[in-house]
Protein backbone atom coordinates (compact mmCIF):
# COMPACT_ATOMS: atom_id res chain seq x y z
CA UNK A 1 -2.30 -12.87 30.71
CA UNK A 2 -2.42 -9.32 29.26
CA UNK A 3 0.63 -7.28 28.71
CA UNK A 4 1.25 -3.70 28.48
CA UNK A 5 1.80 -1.89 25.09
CA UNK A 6 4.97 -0.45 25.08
CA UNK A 7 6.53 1.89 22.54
CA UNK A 8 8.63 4.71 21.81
CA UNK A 9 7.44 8.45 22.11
CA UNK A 10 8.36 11.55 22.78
CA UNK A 11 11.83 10.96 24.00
CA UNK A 12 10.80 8.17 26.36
CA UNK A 13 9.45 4.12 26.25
CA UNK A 14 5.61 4.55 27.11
CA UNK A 15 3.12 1.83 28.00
CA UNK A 16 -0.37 1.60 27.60
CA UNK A 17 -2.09 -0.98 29.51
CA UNK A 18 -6.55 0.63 29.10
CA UNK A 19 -6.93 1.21 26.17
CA UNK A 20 -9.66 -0.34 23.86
CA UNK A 21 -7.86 -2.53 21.25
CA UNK A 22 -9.49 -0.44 18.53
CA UNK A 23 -8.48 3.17 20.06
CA UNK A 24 -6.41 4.45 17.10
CA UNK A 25 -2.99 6.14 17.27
CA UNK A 26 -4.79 9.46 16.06
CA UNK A 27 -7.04 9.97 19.18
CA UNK A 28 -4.58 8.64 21.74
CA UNK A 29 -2.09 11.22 20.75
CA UNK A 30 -4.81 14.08 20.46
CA UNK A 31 -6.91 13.07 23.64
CA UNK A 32 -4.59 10.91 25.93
CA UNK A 33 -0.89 12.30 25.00
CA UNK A 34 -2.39 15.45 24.07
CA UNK A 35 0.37 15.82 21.20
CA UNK A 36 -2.37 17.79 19.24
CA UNK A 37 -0.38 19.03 16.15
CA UNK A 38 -2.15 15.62 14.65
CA UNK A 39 -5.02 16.33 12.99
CA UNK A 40 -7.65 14.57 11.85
CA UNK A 41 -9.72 15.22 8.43
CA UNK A 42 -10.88 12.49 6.91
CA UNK A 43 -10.60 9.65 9.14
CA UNK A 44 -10.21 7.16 6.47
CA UNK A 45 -6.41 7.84 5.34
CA UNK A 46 -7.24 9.76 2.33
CA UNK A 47 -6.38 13.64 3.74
CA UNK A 48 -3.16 12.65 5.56
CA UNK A 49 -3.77 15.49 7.86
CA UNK A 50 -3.41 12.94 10.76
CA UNK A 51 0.11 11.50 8.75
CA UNK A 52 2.72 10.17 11.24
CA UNK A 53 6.24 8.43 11.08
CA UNK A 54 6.72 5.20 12.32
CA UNK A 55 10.22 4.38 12.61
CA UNK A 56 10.56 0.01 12.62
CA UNK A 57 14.15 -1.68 13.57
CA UNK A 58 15.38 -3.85 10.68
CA UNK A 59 17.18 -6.79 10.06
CA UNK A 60 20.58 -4.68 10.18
CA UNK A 61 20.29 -2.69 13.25
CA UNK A 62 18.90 0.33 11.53
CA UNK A 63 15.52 1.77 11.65
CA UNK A 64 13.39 2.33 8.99
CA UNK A 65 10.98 4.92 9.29
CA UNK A 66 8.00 5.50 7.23
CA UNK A 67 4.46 7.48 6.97
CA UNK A 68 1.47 6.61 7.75
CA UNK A 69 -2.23 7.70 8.77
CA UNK A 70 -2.85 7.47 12.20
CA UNK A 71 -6.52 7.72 11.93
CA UNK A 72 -6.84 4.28 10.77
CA UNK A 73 -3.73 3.00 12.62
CA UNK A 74 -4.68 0.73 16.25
CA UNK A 75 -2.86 1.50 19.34
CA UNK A 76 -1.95 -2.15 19.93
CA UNK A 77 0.44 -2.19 17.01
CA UNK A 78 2.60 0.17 17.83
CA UNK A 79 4.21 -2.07 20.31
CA UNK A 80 7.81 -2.57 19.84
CA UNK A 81 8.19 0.26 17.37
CA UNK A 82 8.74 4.32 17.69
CA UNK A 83 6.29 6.55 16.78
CA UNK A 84 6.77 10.32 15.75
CA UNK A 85 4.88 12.97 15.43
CA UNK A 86 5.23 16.93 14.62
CA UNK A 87 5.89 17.30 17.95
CA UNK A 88 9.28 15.63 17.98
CA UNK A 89 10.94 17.86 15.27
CA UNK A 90 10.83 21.05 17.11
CA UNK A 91 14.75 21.50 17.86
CA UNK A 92 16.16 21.85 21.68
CA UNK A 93 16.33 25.55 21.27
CA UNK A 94 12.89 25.57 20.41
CA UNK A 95 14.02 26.32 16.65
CA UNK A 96 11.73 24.86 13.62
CA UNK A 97 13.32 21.88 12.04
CA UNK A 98 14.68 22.68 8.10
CA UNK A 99 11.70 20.49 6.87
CA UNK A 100 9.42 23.29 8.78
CA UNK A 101 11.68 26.16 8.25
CA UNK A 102 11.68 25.33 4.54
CA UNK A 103 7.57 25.58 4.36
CA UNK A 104 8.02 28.68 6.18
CA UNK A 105 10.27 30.03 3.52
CA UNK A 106 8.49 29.07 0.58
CA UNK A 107 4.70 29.69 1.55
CA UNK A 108 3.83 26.00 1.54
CA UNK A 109 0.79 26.80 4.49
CA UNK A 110 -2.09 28.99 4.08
CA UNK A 111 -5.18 27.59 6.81
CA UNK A 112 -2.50 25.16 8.46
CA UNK A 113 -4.80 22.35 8.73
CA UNK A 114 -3.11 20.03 6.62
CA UNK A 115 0.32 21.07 7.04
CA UNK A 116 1.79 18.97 10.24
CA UNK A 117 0.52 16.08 8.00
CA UNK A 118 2.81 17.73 5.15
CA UNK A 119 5.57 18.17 7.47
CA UNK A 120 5.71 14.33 8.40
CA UNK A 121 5.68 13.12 5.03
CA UNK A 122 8.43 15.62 4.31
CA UNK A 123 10.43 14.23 7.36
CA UNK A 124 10.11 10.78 6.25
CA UNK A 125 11.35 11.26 3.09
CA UNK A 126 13.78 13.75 4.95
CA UNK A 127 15.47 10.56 7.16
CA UNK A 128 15.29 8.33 3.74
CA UNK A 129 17.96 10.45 2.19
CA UNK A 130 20.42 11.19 4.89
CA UNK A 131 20.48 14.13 6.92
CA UNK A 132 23.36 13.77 8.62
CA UNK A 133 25.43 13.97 5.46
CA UNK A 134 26.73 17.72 3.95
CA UNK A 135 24.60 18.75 1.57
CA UNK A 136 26.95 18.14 -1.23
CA UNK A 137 26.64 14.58 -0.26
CA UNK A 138 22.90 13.84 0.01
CA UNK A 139 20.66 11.98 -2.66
CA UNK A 140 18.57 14.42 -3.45
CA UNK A 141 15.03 13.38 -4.73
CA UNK A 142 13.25 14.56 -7.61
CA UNK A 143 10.55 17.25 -7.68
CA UNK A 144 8.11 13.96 -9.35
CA UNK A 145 10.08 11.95 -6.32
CA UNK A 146 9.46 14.14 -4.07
CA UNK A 147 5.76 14.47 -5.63
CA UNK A 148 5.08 11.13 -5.20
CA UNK A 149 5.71 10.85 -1.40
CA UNK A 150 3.32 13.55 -1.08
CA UNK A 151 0.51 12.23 -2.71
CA UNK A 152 -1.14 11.10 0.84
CA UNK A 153 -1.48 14.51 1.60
CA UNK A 154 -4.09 16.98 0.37
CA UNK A 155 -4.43 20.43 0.21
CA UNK A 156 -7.35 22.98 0.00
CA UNK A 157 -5.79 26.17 -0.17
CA UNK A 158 -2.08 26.77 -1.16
CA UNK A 159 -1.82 24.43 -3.97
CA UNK A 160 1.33 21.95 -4.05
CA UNK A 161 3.64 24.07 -5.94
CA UNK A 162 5.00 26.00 -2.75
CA UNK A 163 4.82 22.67 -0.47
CA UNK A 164 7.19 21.05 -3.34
CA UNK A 165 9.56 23.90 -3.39
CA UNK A 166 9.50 23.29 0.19
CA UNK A 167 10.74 19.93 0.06
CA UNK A 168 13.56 20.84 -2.70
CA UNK A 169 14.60 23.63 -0.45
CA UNK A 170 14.68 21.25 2.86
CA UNK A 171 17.85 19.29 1.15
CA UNK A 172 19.66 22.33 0.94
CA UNK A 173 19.49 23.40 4.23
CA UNK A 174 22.42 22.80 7.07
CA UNK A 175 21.51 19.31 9.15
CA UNK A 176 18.98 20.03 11.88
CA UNK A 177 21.03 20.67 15.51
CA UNK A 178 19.70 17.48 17.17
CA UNK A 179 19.09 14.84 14.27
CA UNK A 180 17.41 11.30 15.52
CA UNK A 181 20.35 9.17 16.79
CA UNK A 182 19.42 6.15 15.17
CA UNK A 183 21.77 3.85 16.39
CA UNK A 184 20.51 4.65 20.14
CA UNK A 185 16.98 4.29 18.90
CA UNK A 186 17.77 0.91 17.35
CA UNK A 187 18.86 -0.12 20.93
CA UNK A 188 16.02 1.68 22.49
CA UNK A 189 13.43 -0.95 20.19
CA UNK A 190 15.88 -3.81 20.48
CA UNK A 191 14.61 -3.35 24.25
CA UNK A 192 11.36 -3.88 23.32
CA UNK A 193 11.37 -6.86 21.11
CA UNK A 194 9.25 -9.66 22.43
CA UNK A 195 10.41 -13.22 21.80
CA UNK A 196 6.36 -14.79 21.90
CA UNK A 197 3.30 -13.90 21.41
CA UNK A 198 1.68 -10.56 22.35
CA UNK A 199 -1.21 -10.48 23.81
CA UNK A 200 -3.75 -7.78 25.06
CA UNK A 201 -7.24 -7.66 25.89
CA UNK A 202 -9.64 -4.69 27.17
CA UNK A 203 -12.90 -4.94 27.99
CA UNK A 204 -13.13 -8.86 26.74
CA UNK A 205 -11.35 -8.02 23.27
CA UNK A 206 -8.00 -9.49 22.97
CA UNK A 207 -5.72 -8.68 20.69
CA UNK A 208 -2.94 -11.01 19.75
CA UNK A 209 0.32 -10.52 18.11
CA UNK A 210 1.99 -13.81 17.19
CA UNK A 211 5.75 -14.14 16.39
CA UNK A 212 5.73 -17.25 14.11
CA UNK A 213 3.83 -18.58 11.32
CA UNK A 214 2.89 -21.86 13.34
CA UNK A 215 1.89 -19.79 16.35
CA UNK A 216 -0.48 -17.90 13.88
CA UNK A 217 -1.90 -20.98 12.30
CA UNK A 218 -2.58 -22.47 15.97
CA UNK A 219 -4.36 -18.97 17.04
CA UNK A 220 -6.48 -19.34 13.63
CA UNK A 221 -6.96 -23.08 14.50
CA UNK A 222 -8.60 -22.13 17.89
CA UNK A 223 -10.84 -19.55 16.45
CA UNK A 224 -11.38 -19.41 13.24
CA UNK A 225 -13.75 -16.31 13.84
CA UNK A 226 -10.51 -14.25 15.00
CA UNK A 227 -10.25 -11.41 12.34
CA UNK A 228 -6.94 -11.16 10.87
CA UNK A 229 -5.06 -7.54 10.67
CA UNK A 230 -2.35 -6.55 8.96
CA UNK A 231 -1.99 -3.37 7.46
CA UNK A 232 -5.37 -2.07 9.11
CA UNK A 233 -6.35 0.27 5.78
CA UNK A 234 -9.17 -1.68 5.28
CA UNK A 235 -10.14 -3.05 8.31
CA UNK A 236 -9.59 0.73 10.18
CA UNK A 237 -12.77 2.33 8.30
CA UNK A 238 -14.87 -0.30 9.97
CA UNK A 239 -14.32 0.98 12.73
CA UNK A 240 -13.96 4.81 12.14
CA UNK A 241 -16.63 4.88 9.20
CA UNK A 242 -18.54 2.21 10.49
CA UNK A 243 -19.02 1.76 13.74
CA UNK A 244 -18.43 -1.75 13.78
CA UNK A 245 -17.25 -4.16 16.55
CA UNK A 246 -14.44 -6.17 15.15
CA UNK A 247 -14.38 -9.17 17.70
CA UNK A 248 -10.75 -10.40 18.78
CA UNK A 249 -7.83 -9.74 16.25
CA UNK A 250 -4.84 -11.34 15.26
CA UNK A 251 -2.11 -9.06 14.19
CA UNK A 252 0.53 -10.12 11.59
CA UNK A 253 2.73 -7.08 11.20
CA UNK A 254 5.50 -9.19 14.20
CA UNK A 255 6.12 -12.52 11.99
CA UNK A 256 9.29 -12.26 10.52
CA UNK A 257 8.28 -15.59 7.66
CA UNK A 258 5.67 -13.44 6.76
CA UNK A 259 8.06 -10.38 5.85
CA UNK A 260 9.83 -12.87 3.37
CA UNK A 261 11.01 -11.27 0.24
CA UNK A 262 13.23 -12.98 -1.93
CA UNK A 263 13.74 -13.53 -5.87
CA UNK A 264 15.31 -16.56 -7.36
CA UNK A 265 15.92 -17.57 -11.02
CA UNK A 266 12.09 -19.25 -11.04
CA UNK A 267 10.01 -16.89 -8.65
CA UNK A 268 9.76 -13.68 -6.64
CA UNK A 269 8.41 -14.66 -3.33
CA UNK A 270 6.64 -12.30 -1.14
CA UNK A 271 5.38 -13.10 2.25
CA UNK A 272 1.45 -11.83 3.45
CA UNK A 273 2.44 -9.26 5.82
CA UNK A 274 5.18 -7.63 3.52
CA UNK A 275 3.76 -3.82 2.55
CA UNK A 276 2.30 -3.23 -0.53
CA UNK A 277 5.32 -0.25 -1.18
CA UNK A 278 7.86 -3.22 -0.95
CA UNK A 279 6.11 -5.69 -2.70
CA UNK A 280 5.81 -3.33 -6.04
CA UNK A 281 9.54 -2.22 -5.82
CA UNK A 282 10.69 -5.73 -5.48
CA UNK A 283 8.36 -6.69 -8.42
CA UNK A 284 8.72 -3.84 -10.42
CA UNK A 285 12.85 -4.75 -11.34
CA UNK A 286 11.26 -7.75 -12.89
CA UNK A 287 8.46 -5.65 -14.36
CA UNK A 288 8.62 -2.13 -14.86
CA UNK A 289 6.02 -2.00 -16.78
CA UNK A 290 3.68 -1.75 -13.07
CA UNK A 291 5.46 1.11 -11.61
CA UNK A 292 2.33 3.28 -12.99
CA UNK A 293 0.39 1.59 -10.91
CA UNK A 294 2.50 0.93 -8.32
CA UNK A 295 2.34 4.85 -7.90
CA UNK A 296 -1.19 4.77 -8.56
CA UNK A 297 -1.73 2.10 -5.89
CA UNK A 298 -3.43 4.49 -3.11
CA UNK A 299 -1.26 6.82 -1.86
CA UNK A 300 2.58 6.29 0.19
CA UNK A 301 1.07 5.98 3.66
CA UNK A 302 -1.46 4.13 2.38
CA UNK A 303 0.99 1.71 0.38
CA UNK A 304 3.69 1.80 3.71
CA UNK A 305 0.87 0.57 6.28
CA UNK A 306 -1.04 -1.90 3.59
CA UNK A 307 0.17 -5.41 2.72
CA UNK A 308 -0.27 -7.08 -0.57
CA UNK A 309 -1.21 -10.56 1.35
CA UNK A 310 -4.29 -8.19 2.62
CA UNK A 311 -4.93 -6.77 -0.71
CA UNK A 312 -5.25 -9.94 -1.83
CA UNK A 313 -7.41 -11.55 1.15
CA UNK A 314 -9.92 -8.69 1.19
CA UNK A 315 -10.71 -10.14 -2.26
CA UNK A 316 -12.33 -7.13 -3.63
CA UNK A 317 -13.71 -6.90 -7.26
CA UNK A 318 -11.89 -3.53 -7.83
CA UNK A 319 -8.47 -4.35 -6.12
CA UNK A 320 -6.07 -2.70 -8.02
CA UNK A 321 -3.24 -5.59 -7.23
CA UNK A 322 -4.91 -8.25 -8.11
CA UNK A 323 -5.39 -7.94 -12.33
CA UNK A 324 -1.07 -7.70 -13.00
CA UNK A 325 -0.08 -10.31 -10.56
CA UNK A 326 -3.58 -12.90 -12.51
CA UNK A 327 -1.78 -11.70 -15.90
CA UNK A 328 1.43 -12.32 -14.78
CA UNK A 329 0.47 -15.66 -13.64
CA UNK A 330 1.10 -15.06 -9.71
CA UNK A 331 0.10 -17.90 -7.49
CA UNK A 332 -1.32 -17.80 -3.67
CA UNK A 333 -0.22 -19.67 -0.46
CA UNK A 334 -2.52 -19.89 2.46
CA UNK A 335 -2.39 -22.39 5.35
CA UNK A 336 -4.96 -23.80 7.68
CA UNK A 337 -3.65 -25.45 10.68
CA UNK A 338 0.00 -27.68 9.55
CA UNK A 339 -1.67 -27.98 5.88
CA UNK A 340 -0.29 -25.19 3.34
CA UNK A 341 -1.63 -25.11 -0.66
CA UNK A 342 -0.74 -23.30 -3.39
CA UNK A 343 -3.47 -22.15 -5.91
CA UNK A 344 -3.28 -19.86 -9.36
CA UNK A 345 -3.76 -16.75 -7.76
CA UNK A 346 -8.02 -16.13 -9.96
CA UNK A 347 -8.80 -19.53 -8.70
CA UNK A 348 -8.73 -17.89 -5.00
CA UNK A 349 -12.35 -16.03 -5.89
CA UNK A 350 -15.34 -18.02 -6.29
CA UNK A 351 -18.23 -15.04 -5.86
CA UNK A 352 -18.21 -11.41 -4.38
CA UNK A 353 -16.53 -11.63 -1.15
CA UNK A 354 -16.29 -15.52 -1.39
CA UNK A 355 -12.99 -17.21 -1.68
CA UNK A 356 -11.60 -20.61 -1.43
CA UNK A 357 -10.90 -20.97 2.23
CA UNK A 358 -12.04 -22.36 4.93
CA UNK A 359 -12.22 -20.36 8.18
CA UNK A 360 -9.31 -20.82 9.61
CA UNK A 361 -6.58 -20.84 6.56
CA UNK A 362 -5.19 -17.55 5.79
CA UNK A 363 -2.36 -16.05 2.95
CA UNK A 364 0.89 -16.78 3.40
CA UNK A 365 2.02 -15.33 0.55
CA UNK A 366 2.42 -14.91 -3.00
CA UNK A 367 4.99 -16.03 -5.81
CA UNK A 368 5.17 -14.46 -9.09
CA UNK A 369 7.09 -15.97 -12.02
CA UNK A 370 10.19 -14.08 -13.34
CA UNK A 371 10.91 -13.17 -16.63
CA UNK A 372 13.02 -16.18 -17.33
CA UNK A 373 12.96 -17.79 -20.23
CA UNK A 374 10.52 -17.64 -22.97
CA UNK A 375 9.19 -15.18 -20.75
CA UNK A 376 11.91 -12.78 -21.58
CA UNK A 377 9.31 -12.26 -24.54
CA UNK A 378 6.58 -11.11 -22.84
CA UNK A 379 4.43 -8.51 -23.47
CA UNK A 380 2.96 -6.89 -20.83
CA UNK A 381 0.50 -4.12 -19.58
CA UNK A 382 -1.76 -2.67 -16.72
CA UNK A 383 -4.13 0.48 -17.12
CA UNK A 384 -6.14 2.13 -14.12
CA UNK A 385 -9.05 4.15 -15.10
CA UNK A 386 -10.30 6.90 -12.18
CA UNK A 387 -11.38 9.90 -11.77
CA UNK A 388 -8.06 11.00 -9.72
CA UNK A 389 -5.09 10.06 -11.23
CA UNK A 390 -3.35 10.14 -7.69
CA UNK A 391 -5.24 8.26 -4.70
CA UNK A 392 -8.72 7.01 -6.01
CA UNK A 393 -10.35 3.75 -6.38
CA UNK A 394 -10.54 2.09 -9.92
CA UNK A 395 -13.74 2.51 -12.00
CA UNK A 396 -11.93 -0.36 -14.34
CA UNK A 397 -8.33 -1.67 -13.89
CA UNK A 398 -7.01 -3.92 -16.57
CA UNK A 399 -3.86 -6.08 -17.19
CA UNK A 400 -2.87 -7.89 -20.34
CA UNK A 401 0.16 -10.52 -21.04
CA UNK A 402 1.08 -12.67 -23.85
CA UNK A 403 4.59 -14.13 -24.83
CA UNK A 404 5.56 -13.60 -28.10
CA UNK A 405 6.57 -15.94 -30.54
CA UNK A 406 7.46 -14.15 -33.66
CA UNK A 407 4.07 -12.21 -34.97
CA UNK A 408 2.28 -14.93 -32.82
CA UNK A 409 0.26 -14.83 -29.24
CA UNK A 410 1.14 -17.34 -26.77
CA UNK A 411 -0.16 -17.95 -23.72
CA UNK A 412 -3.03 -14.86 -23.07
CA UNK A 413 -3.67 -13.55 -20.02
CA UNK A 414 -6.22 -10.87 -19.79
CA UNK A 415 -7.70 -9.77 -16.37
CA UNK A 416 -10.04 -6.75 -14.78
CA UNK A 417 -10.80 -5.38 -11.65
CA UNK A 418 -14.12 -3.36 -11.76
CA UNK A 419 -15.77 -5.70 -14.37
CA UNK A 420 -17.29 -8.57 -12.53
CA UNK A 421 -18.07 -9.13 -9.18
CA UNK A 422 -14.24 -10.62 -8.22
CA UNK A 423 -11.34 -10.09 -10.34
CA UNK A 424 -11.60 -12.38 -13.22
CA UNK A 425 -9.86 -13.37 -16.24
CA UNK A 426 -11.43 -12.81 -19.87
CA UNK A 427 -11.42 -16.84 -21.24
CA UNK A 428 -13.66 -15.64 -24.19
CA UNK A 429 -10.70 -12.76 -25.44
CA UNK A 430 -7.87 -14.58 -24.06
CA UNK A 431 -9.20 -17.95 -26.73
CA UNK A 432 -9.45 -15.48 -29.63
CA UNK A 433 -5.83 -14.55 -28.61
CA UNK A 434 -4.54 -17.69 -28.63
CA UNK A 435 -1.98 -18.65 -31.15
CA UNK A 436 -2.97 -16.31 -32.95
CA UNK A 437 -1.10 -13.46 -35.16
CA UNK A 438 -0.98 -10.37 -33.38
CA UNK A 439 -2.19 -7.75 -35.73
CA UNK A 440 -4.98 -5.08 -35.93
CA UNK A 441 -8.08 -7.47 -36.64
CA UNK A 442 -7.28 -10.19 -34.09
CA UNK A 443 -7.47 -7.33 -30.88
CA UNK A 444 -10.29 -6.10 -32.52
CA UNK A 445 -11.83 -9.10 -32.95
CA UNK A 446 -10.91 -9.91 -28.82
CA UNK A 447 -12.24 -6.56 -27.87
CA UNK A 448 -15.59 -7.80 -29.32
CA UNK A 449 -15.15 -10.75 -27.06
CA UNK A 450 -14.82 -8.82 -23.91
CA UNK A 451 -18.63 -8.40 -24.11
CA UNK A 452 -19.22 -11.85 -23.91
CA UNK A 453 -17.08 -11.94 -20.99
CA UNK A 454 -18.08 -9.17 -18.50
CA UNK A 455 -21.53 -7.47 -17.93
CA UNK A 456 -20.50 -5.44 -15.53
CA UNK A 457 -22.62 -3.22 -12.88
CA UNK A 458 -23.62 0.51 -13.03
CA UNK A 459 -22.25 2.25 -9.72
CA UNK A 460 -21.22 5.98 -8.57
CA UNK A 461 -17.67 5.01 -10.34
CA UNK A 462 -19.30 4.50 -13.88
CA UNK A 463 -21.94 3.24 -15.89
CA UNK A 464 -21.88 -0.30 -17.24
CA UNK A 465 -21.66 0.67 -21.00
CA UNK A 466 -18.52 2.89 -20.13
CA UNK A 467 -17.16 0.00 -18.04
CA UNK A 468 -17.47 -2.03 -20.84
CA UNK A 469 -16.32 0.47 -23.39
CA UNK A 470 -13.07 1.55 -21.39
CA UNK A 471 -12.04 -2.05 -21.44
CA UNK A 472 -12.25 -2.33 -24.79
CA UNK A 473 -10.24 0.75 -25.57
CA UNK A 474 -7.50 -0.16 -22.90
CA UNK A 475 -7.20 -3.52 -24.87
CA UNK A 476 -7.04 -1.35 -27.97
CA UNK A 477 -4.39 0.50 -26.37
CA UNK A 478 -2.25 -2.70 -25.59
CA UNK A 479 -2.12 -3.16 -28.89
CA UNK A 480 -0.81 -0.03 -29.88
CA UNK A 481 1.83 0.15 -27.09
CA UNK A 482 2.80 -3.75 -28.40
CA UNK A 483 2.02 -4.17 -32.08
CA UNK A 484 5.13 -5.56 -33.89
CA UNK A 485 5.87 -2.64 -36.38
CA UNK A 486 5.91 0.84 -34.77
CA UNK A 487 4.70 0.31 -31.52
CA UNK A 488 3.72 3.66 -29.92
CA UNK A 489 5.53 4.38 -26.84
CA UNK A 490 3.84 5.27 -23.97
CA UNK A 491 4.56 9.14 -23.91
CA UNK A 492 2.78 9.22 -27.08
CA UNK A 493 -0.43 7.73 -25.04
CA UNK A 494 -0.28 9.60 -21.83
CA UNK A 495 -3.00 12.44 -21.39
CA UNK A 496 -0.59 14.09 -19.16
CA UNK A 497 3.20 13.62 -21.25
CA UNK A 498 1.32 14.42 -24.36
CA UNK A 499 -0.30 17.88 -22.60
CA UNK A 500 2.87 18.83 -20.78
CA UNK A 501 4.88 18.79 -24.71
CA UNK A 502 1.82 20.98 -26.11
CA UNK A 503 1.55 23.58 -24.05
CA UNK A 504 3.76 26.75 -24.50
CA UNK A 505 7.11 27.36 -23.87
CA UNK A 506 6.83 28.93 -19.82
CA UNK A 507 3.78 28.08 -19.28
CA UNK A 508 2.58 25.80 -16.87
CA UNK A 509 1.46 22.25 -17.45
C-alpha cells in the first residue's frame, strides 16, 4: 500500500501523498510550496542556482546538513529528512541572517539570480563550523576552504571575489537570533524514521525505499528491470534533460549496510550508497595524493548528493573515480539475490555501458587496499585534464601506481578514463614497467606503449591525437613528480602555483 512522503519544512512535518515520483524538489517548492527564492538555471546541477540544504539525522543524534541541487533531486527522497531553503533563514524579526547580511555588506549580488543558491551553500558551510559558538571560538575556514564549497555555484556578473569576502565576513558576525535547534530537529526526524520499506506509487510508478540490504536484493530479485537510484545526479538529467520515463525505482539512500565506512589494517571499505564527498575524505588519509581530484570531482553538491557505488555502476568511460581506485587496486562487491562476489574493480567493464552483471545484482560496495606494507612504497598519481579546472567532465583522466623497490618498478598499474570506451588499464605500458629500473628511458619507452594501448575517439572534449598526446605527457609528468633523484614537487608543475609565484607583488593572480 502507498504511503505518504513526509518531511521537514518550513517549521512544520509536511506530507505529500500526489505527486509524480519524478517531480523534483526544485518545482515542488517553486510551484506547489511556492517557496520561490529557489531558482532554477541549469536544471542539470551545474549553476547551483536551485542549491538547497538537506539536513540528515546521524548515527549520534545530530544532524548533518549538506547542499545540494534541487533540480535534479526527486521528491520521494526527501522522506524522513529536513529540507531548507532561503526561505528559512530570514530571522523572526524579519532581519537577514549574517550569511545574507554579510553578501549585503560586501557586494557579493549584482542580477540576484544566482545568489539564494550562494546563500545556501554559504549556510551549509555556515552550520558545519558552529554558529552557536563566540566568534573567538569558531573554526574558521579558509578563503580556498571556503572556495571550494562554492564551486557548485556560478556566477555571471559580480565575480567571486565579493561572494568570498562574504563568506569570511559571515564568521565574524554575532550568532543569528534564532539559530536551528538541532537537538529538537534530531527529534523532529527521529519521528519520521521508518522501520521497513517505503513505498510510493503515482500514477502506476512506484517508488520503493528499502531499509536493508536483503530487502533490496529481494526487490531486485522480483524485478530486475527496477532502476536503481541513489544519488540521482545522473539519473535526474534523464528526466529533466531528457524527457525520459524511468519505470519503477528503487532508492538506496535509507540502508544503513550500504552507508558502511570503515578502515582496517588490510582495507578501506566503503558501502554503495555512501556519497562520493565521504568516500574521498575517508580515502584520501590513506592517499592524499587524490585530494586534487577529489576537489575536482564535480562540484560539493554534486559530490554530497552522488555516491561512489553509482559512480561506479553508471560505468562510464570518462568517470573520473574509477582510474585511482583501478591503480590503486580497488575491488567491487555486488550481489544478486543471497549470492555476493567480489571482482578487481577493471574486470567490472566488458564494453561501453556493458558490465559484468546480470540484471538483478547490483554494488554493494567497494574495498580499497591500504598502504600497508610494501605498499608503504608506493608511488602514486592521478591527473584530470578539462577545460574547467572546477566542475567539468574529463577530456582524459589518468592514474598511475607502482611500488618501489629500490630504483626498480613493481607491480604497474596504469589506468584512463577518456581513452577507451570503459575505463581500462594500459597492459602494453604497465609490461614495459615491469621490473624494470625507473629512469628517464623506461617512461619514455612506456609512453610509446600507450599508443598501442588506446586509440581513442575524437569528441567535443578533444581530438584523438590530443587524447593520446595528453596521456603521454601526464605519464611523463609521473615521472617527474616520482623519479628517484630530484623529484619535482608538485608546485613546480601546477599551471596555477607556478602563475600565482610569477606574477607581481599586489597584483592579482
Amino acid at each position: 500500500m502507498t504511503e505518504p512522503i513526509r518531511f521537514y519544512h518550513r517549521n512544520a512535518i509536511r506530507e505529500i501523498k500526489d505527486a509524480p515520483v519524478t517531480r523534483t524538489v526544485l518545482q515542488y517548492l517553486r510551484e506547489d510550496a511556492h517557496c520561490t527564492g529557489t531558482k532554477e538555471g541549469c536544471a542539470e546541477g551545474d549553476c547551483g542556482a536551485c542549491t538547497v540544504v538537506l539536513g540528515e539525522r546521524n548515527a549520534a543524534g545530530g544532524v548533518d546538513f549538506k547542499a545540494v541541487n534541487a533540480c535534479i533531486q526527486f521528491v520521494p527522497t526527501l522522506d524522513g529528512r529536513a529540507l531548507f531553503t532561503v526561505e528559512d533563514l530570514r530571522q523572526p524579526d524579519g532581519s537577514l541572517h549574517p550569511v545574507q547580511q554579510a553578501l549585503v555588506e560586501c557586494h557579493g549580488s549584482q542580477c540576484g539570480f544566482c545568489t539564494p543558491g550562494f546563500v545556501m551553500s554559504m549556510w551549509s558551510l555556515y552550520e558545519k563550523h558552529g554558529h552557536e559558538q563566540s566568534c573567538a571560538d569558531r573554526t574558521v575556514p579558509s578563503r580556498e576552504a571556503i572556495s571550494n564549497a562554492l564551486t557548485g555555484n556560478l556566477c555571471r556578473c559580480t565575480g567571486y571575489r565579493p561572494i568570498v569576502d562574504a563568506a569570511v565576513r559571515m564568521f565574524e558576525a554575532p550568532a543569528p537570533k534564532a539559530p536551528v535547534n538541532v537537538a529538537a530537529l534530531a527529534a523532529t526526524l527521529a519521528t519520521l524514521e521508518r522501520q521497513d520499506t517505503f513505498h510510493y506509487e503515482h500514477a502506476g510508478q512506484r517508488f520503493d525505499a528499502p531499509r536493508t540490504l536483503d530487502a533490496l536484493a529481494k526487490l531486485k530479485e522480483a524485478e530486475p528491470a527496477a532502476r536503481i537510484l541513489a544519488g540521482s545526479t545522473d539519473i535526474g538529467l534523464r528526466v529533466t534533460k531528457q524527457m525520459r520515463e524511468l519505470g519503477n525505482l528503487v532508492y538506496v539512500g535509507q540502508i544503513a549496510e550500504l552507508q558502511k565506512l570503515e578502515t582496517s589494517h588490510e582495507w578501506i571499505e566503503i558501502g554503495a550508497a555512501v556519497s562520493v564527498e565521504k568516500a574521498y575524505a575517508e580515502i584520501a588519509k590513506q592517499y592524499p595524493e587524490l585530494t586534487e581530484m577529489w576537489q575536482r570531482f564535480a562540484s560539493l553538491p554534486i559530490r554530497n548528493a552522488g555516491t561512489l557505488g553509482g559512480n561506479i555502476a553508471n560505468g562510464s568511460p570518462i568517470g573520473d573515480s574509477m582510474p585511482g581506485l583501478i591503480a590503486l587496486g580497488a575491488r567491487v562487491v555486488v550481489r544478486g539475490g543471497e549470492i555476493e562476489r567480489e571482482m578487481p574493480l577493471e574486470e567490472l567493464y566488458l564494453a561501453y555501458q556493458k558490465k559484468d552483471m546480470a540484471a538483478h545484482e547490483f554494488v554493494v560496495g567497494l574495498k580499497v587496499p591500504t598502504r600497508s606494507g610494501m605498499r608503504q612504497n608506493l608511488r602514486f598519481r592521478t591527473y584530470k585534464l578539462s577545460k574547467r579546472f572546477d566542475s567539468d567532465i574529463s577530456a582524459v583522466c589518468a592514474a598511475f601506481s607502482f611500488i618501489a623497490d629500490g630504483k626498480l618498478v613493481r607491480e604497474p598499474r596504469i589506468a584512463f578514463g577518456g581513452m577507451a570506451a570503459t575505463v581500462s588499464r594500459a597492459l602494453r605500458a604497465e609490461a614495459v614497467l615491469r621490473d624494470a629500473e625507473w629512469h628517464e628511458a623506461t617512461a619514455q619507452a612506456a609512453m610509446l606503449a600507450l599508443g598501442n594501448d588506446y586509440a581513442p575517439l575524437t569528441d567535443m572534449r578533444a581530438t584523438s591525437h590530443y587524447r593520446l598526446e595528453a596521456a603521454k605527457n601526464t605519464l611523463y609528468r609521473f615521472w617527474l613528480e616520482t623519479r628517484p633523484n630530484n623529484p619535482l614537487l608538485k608546485s613546480a608543475l601546477d599551471v596555477r602555483a607556478v602563475a600565482a609565484a610569477c606574477a607581481p607583488a599586489g597584483a592579482s593572480a
